[in-house]
N, C-alpha and C. Protein backbone atom coordinates (compact mmCIF):
# COMPACT_ATOMS: atom_id res chain seq x y z
N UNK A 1 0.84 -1.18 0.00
CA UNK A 1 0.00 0.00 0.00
C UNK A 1 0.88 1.25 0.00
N UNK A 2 0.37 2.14 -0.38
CA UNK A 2 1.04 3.88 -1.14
C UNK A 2 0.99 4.48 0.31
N UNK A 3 2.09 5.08 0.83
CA UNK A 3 2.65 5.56 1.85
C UNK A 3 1.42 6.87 2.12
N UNK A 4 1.29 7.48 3.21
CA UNK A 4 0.52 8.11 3.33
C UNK A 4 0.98 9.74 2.70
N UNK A 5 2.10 10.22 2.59
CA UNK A 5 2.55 10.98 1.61
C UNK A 5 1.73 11.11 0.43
N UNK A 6 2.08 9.93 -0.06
CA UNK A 6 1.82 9.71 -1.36
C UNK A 6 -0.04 10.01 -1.63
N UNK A 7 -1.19 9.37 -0.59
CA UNK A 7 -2.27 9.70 -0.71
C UNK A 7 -2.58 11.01 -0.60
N UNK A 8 -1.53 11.97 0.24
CA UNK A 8 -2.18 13.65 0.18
C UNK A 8 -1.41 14.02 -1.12
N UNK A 9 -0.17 13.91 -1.68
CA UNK A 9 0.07 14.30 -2.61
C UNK A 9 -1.06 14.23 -4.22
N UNK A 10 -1.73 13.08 -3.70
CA UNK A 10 -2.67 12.57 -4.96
C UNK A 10 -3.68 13.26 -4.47
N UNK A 11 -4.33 13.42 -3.66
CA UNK A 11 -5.41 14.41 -3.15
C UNK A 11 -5.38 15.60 -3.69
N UNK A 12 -3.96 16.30 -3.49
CA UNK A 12 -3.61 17.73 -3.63
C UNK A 12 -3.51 17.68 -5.86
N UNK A 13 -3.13 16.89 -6.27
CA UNK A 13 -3.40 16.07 -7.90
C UNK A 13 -4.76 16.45 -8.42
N UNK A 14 -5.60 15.76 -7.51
CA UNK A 14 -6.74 15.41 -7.80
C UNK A 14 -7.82 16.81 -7.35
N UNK A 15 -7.29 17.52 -6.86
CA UNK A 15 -7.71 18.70 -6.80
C UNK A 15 -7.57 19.92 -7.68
N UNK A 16 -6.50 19.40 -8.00
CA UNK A 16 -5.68 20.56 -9.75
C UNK A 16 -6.54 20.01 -10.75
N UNK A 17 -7.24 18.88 -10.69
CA UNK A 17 -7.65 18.43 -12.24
C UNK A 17 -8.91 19.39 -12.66
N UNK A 18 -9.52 20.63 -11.34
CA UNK A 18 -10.27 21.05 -11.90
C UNK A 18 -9.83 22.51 -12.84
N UNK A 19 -8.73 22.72 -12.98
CA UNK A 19 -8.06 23.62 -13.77
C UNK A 19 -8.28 23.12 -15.44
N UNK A 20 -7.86 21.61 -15.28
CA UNK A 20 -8.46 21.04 -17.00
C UNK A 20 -9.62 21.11 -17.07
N UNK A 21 -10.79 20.89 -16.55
CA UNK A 21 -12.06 20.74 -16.43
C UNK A 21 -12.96 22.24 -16.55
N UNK A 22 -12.77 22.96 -15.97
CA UNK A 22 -12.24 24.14 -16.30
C UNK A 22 -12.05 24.89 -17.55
N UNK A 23 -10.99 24.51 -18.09
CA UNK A 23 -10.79 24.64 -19.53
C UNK A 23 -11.38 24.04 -20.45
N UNK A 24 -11.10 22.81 -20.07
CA UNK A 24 -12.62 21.95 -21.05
C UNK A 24 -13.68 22.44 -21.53
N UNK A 25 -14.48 23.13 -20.48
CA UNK A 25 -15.63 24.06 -20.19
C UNK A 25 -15.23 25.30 -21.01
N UNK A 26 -14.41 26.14 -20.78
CA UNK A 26 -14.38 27.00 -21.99
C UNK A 26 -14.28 26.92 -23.36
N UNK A 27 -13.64 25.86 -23.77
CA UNK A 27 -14.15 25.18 -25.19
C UNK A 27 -15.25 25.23 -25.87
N UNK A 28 -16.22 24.72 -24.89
CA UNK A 28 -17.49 24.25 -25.22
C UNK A 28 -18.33 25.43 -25.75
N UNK A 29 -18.85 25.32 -26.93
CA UNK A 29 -20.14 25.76 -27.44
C UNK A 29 -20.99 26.77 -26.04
N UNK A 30 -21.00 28.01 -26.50
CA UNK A 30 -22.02 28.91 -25.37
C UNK A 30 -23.00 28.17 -24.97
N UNK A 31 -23.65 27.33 -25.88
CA UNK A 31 -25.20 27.42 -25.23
C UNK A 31 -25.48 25.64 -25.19
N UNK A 32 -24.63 25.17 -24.61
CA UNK A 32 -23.97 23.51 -23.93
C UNK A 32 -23.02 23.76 -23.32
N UNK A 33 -23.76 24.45 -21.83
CA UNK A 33 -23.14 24.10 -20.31
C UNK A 33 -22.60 22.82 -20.02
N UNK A 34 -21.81 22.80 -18.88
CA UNK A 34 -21.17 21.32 -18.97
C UNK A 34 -22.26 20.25 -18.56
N UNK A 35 -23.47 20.65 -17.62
CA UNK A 35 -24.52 20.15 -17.55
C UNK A 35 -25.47 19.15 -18.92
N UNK A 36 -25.58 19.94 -19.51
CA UNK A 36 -26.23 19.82 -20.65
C UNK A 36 -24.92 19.01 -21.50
N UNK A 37 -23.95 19.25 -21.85
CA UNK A 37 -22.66 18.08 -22.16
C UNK A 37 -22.77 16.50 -21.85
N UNK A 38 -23.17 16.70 -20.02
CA UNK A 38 -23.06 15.54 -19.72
C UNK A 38 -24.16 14.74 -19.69
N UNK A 39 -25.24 15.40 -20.09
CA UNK A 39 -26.37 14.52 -20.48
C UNK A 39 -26.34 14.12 -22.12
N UNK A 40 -25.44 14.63 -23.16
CA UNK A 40 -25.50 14.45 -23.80
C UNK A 40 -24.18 13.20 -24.52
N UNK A 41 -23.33 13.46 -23.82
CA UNK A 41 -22.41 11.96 -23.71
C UNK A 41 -23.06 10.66 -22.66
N UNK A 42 -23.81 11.36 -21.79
CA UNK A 42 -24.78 9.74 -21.27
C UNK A 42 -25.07 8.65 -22.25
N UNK A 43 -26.53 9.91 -22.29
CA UNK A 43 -27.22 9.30 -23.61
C UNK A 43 -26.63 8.55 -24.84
N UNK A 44 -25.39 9.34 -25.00
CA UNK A 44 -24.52 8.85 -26.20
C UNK A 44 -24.01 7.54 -25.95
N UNK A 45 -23.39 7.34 -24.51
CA UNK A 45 -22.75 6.09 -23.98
C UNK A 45 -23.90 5.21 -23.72
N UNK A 46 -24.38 5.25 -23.14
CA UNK A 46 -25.41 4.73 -22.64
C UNK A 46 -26.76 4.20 -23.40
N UNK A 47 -27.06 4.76 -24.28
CA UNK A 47 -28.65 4.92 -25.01
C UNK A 47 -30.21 5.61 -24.07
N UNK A 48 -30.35 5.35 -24.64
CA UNK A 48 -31.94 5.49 -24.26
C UNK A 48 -32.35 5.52 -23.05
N UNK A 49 -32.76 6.28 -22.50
CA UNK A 49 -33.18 5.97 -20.58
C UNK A 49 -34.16 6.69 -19.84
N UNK A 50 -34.24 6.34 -19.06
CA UNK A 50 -34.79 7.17 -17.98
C UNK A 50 -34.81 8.12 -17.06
N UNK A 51 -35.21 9.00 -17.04
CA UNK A 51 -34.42 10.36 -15.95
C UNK A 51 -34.03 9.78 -14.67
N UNK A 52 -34.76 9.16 -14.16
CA UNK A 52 -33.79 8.50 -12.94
C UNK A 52 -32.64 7.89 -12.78
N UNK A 53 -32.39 6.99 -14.27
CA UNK A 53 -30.81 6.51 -14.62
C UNK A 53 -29.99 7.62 -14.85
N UNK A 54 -30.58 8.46 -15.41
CA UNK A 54 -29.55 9.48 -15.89
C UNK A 54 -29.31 10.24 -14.61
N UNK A 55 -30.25 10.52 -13.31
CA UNK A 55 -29.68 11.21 -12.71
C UNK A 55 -29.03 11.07 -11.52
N UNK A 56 -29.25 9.45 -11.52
CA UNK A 56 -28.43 8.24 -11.21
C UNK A 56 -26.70 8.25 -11.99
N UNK A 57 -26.28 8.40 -12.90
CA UNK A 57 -25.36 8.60 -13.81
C UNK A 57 -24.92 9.87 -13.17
N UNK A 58 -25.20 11.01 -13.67
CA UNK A 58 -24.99 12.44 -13.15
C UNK A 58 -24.26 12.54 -11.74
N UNK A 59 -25.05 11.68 -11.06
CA UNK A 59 -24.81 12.29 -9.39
C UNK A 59 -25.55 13.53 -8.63
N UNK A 60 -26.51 13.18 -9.69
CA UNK A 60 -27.35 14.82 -8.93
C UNK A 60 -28.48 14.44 -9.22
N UNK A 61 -29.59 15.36 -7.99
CA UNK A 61 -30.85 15.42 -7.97
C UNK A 61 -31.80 15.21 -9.36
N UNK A 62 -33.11 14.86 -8.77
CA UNK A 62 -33.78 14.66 -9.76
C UNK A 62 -33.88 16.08 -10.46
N UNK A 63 -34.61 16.94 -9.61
CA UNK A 63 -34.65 18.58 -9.76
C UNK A 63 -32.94 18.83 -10.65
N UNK A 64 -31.61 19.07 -10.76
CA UNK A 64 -31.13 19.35 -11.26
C UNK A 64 -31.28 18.49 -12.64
N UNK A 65 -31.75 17.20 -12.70
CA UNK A 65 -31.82 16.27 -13.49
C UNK A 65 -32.45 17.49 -14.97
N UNK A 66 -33.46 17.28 -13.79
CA UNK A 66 -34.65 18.11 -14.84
C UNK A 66 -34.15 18.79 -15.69
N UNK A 67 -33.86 19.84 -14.63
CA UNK A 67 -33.38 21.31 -15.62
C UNK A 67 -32.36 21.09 -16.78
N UNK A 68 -31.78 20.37 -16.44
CA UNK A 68 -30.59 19.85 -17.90
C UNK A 68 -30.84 19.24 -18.92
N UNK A 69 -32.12 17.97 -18.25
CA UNK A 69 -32.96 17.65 -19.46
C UNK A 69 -33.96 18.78 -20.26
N UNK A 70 -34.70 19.82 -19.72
CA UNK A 70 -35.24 20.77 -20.47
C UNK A 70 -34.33 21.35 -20.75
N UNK A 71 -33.24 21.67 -20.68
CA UNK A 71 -32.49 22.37 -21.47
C UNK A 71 -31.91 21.79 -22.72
N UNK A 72 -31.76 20.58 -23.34
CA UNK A 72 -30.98 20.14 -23.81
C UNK A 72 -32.33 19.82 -24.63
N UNK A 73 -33.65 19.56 -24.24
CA UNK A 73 -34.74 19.50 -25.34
C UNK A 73 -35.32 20.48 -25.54
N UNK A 74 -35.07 21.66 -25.17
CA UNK A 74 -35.31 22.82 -25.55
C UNK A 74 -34.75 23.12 -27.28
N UNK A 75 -33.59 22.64 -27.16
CA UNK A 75 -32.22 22.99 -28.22
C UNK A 75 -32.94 21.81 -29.23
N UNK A 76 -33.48 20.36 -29.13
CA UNK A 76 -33.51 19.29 -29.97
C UNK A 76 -32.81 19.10 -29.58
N UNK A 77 -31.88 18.54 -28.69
CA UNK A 77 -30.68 17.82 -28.80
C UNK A 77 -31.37 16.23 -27.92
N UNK A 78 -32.51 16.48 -27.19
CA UNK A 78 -33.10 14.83 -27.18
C UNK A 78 -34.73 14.89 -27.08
N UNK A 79 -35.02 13.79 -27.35
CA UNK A 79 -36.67 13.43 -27.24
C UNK A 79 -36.82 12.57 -26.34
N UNK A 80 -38.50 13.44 -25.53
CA UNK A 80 -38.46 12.54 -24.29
C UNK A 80 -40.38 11.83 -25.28
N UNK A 81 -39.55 10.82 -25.26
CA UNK A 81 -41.22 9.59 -26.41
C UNK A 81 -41.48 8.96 -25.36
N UNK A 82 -42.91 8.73 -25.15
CA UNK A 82 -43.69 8.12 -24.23
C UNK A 82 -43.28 6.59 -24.51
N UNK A 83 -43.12 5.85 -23.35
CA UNK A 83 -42.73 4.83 -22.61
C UNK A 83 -44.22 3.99 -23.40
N UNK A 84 -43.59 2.85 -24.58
CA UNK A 84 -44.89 2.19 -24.87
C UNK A 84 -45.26 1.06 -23.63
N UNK A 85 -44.38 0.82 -22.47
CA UNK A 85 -44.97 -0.17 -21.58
C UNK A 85 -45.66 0.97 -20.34
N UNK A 86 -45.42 2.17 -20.27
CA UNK A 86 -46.51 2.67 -19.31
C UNK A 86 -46.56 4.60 -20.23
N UNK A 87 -47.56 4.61 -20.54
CA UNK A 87 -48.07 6.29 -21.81
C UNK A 87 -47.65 7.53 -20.79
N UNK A 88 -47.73 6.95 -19.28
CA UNK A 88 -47.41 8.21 -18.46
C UNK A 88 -46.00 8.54 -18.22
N UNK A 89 -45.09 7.44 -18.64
CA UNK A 89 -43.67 7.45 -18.45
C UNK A 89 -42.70 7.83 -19.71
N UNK A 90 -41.39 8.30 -19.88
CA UNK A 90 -40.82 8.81 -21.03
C UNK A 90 -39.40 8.29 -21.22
N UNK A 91 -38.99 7.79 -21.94
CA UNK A 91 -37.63 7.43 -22.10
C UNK A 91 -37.23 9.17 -23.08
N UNK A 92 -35.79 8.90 -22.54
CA UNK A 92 -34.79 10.22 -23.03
C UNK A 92 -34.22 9.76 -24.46
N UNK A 93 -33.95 10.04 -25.55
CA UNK A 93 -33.37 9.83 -26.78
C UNK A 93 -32.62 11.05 -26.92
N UNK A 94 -31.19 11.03 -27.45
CA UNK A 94 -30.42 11.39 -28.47
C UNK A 94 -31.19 11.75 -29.64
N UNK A 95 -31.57 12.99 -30.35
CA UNK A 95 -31.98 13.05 -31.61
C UNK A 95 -30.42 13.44 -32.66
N UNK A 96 -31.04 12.69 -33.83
CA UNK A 96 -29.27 13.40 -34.66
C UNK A 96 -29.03 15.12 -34.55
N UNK A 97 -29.61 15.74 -33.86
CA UNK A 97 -29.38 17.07 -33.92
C UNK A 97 -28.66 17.06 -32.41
N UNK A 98 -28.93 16.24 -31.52
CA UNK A 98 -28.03 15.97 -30.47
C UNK A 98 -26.62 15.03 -30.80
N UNK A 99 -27.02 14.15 -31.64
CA UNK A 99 -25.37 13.45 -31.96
C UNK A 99 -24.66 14.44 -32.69
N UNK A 100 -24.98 15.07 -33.32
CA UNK A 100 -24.27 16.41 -33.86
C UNK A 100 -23.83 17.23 -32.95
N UNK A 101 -24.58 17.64 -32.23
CA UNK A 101 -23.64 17.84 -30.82
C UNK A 101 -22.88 17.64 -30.07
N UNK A 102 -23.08 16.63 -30.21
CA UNK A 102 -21.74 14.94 -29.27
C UNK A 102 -20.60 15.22 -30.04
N UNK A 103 -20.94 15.19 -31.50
CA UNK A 103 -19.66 14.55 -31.99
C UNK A 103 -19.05 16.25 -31.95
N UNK A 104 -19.76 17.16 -32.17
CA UNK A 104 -18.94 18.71 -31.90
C UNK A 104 -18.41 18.69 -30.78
N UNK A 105 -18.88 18.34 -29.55
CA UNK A 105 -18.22 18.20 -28.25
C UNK A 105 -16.90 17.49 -28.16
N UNK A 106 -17.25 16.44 -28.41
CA UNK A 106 -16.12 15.25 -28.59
C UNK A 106 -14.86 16.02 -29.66
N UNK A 107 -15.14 16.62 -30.78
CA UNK A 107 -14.25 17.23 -31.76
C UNK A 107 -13.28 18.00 -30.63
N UNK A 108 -14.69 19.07 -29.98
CA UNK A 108 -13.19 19.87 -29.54
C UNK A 108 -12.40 19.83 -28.47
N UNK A 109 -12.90 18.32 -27.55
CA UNK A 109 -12.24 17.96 -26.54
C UNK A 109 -11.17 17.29 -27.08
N UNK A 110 -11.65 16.82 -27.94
CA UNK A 110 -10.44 16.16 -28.59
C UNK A 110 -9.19 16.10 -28.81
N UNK A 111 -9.45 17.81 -29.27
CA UNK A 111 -8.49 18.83 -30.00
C UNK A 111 -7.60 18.90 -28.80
N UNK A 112 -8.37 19.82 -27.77
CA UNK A 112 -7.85 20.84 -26.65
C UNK A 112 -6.38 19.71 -26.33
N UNK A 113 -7.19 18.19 -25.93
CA UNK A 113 -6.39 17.24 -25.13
C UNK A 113 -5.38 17.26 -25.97
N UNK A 114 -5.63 16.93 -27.43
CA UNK A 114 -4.05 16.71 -28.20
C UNK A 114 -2.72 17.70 -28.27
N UNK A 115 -3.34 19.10 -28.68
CA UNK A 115 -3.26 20.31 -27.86
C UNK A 115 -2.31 20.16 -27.27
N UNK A 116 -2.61 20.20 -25.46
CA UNK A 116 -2.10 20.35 -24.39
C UNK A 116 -1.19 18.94 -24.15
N UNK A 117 -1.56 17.93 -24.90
CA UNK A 117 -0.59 16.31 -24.54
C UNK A 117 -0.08 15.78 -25.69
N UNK A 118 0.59 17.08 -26.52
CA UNK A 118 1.37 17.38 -27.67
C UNK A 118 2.77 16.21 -27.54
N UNK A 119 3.20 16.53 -26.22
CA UNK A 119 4.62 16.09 -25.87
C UNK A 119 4.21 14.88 -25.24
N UNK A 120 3.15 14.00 -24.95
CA UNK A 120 3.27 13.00 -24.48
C UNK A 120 3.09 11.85 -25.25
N UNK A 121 3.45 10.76 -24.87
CA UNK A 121 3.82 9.41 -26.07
C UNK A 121 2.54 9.08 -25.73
N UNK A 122 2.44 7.91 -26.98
CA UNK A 122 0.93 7.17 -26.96
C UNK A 122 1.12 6.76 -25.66
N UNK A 123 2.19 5.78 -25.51
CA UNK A 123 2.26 5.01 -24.24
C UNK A 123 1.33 5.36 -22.83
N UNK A 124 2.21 6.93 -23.02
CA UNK A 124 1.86 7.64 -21.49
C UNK A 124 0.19 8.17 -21.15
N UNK A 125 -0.45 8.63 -22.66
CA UNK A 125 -1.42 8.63 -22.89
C UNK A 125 -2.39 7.76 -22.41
N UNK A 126 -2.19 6.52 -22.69
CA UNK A 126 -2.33 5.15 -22.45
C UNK A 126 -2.62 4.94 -21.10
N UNK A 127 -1.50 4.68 -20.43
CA UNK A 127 -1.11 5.22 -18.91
C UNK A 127 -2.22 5.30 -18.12
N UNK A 128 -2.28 7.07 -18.32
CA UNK A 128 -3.15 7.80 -18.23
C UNK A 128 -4.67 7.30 -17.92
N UNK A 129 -5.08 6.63 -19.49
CA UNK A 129 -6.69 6.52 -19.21
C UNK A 129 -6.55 5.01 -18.48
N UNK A 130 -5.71 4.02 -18.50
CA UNK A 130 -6.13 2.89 -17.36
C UNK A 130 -5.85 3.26 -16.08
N UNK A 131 -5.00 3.89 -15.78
CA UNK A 131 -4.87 4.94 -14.49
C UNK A 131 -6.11 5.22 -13.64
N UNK A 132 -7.03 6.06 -14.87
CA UNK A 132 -7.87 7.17 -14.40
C UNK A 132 -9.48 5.92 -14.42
N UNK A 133 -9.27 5.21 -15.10
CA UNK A 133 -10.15 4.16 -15.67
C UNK A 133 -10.12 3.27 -13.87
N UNK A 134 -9.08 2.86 -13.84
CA UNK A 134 -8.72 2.04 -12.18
C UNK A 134 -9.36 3.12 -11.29
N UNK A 135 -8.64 4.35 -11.00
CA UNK A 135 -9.38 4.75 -10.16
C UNK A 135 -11.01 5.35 -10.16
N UNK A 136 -11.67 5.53 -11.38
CA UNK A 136 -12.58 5.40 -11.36
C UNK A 136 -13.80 4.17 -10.83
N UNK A 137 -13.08 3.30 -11.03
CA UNK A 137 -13.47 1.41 -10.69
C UNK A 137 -13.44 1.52 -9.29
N UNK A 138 -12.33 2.36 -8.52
CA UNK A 138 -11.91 1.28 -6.91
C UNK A 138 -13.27 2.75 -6.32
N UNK A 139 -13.87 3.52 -7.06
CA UNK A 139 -14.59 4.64 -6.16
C UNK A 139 -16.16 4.28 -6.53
N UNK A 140 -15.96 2.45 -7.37
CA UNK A 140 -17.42 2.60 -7.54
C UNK A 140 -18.05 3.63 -8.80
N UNK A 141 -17.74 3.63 -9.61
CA UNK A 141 -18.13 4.83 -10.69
C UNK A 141 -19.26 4.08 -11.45
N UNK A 142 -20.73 4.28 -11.27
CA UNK A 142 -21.61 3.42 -12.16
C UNK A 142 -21.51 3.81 -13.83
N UNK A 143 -21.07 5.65 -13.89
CA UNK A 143 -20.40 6.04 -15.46
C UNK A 143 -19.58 4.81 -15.93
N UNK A 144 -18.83 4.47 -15.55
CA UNK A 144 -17.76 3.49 -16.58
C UNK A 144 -18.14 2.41 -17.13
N UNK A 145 -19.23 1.65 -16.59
CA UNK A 145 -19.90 0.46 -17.62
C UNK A 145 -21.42 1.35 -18.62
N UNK A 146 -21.16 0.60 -19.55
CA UNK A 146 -22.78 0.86 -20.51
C UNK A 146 -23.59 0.37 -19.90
N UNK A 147 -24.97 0.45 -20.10
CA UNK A 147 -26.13 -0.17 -19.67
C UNK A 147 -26.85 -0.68 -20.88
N UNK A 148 -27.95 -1.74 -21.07
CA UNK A 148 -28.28 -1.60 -22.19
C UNK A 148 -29.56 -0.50 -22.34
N UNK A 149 -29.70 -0.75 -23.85
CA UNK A 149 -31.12 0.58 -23.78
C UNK A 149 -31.93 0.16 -23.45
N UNK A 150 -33.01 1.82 -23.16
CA UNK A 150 -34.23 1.68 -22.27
C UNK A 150 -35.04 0.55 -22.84
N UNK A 151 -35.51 0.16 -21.40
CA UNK A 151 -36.56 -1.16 -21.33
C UNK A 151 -37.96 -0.51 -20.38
N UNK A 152 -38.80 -0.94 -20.00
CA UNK A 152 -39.82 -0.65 -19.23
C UNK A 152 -39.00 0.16 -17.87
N UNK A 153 -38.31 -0.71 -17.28
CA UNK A 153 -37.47 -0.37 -16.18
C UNK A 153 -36.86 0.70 -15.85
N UNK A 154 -36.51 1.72 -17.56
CA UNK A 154 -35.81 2.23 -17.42
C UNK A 154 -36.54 3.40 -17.72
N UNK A 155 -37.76 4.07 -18.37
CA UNK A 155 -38.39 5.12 -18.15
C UNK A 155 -38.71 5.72 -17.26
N UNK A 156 -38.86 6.48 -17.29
CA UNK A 156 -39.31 7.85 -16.42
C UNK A 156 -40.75 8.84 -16.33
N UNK A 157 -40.95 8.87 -15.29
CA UNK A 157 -42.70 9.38 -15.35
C UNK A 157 -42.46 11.29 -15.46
N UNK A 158 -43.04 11.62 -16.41
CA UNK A 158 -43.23 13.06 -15.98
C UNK A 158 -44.67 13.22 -16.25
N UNK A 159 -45.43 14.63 -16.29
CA UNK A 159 -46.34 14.82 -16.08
C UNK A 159 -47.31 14.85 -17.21
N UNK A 160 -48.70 14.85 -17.58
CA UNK A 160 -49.08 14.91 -18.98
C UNK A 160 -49.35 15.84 -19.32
């Protein structure tokens, strides 16, 4: 086991990463908050769902759930289609005017990262995402596996 040094030093690490995150965020398209981003790489990873998975995914309230989902179908970027196993419930969809979004997102994260990890080898790159991939795993991260798409189970009730 990693000396106790070593765990505040990674603490004090893991506290700088919001400087990239951060920047990430200024990248992004004005009107796709990082909110609205991350419902839109869910969906992308994930498929089809339910606001409770998603805000299950997220880490945040149903209430913040919401607001990110009306925001993001405000734009078209998803459709909430009535749940054919219950008419009062709604699964979330990706519309292609939202994967068009994804993949703009994804473009310019893309970029920024290559960008800024100009000087680093594939290898280290590499590294990197099983690194970040492990410690995502030992904290429990339900983000890192897919789910399959929505089923009955997986809709969501809103109002009519």
């Amino acid at each position: 086991m990693a000396e106790q040094r070593q765990f505040e030093e990674l603490a004090r690490q893991l506290s700088a990463i919001g400087a990239v995150k951060r920047e990430l965020a200024r990248i992004m398209p004005q009107d796709c908050p990082a909110g609205s981003a991350a419902v839109l790489t869910l969906l992308g990873r994930h498929g089809d769902m339910r606001m409770s998975r998603l805000a299950e995914l997220l880490a945040v309230d149903m209430s913040v759930t919401s607001r990110h989902v009306a925001h993001v179908a405000e734009r078209g970027w998803i459709d909430r289609s009535p749940d054919p196993a219950d008419k009062r419930s709604r699964i979330l969809r990706l519309t292609a005017a939202g994967q068009e979004q994804l993949d703009e997102l994804s473009r310019r994260s893309t970029e920024l990262l290559t960008q800024r990890l100009s000087d680093w080898t594939d290898a280290e790159v590499g590294q990197l995402i099983q690194l970040m991939n492990r410690l995502r795993s030992s904290f429990g991260d339900c983000r890192a596996t897919a789910r399959p798409p929505a089923s009955a189970e997986q809709t969501t009730r809103t109002p009519s």
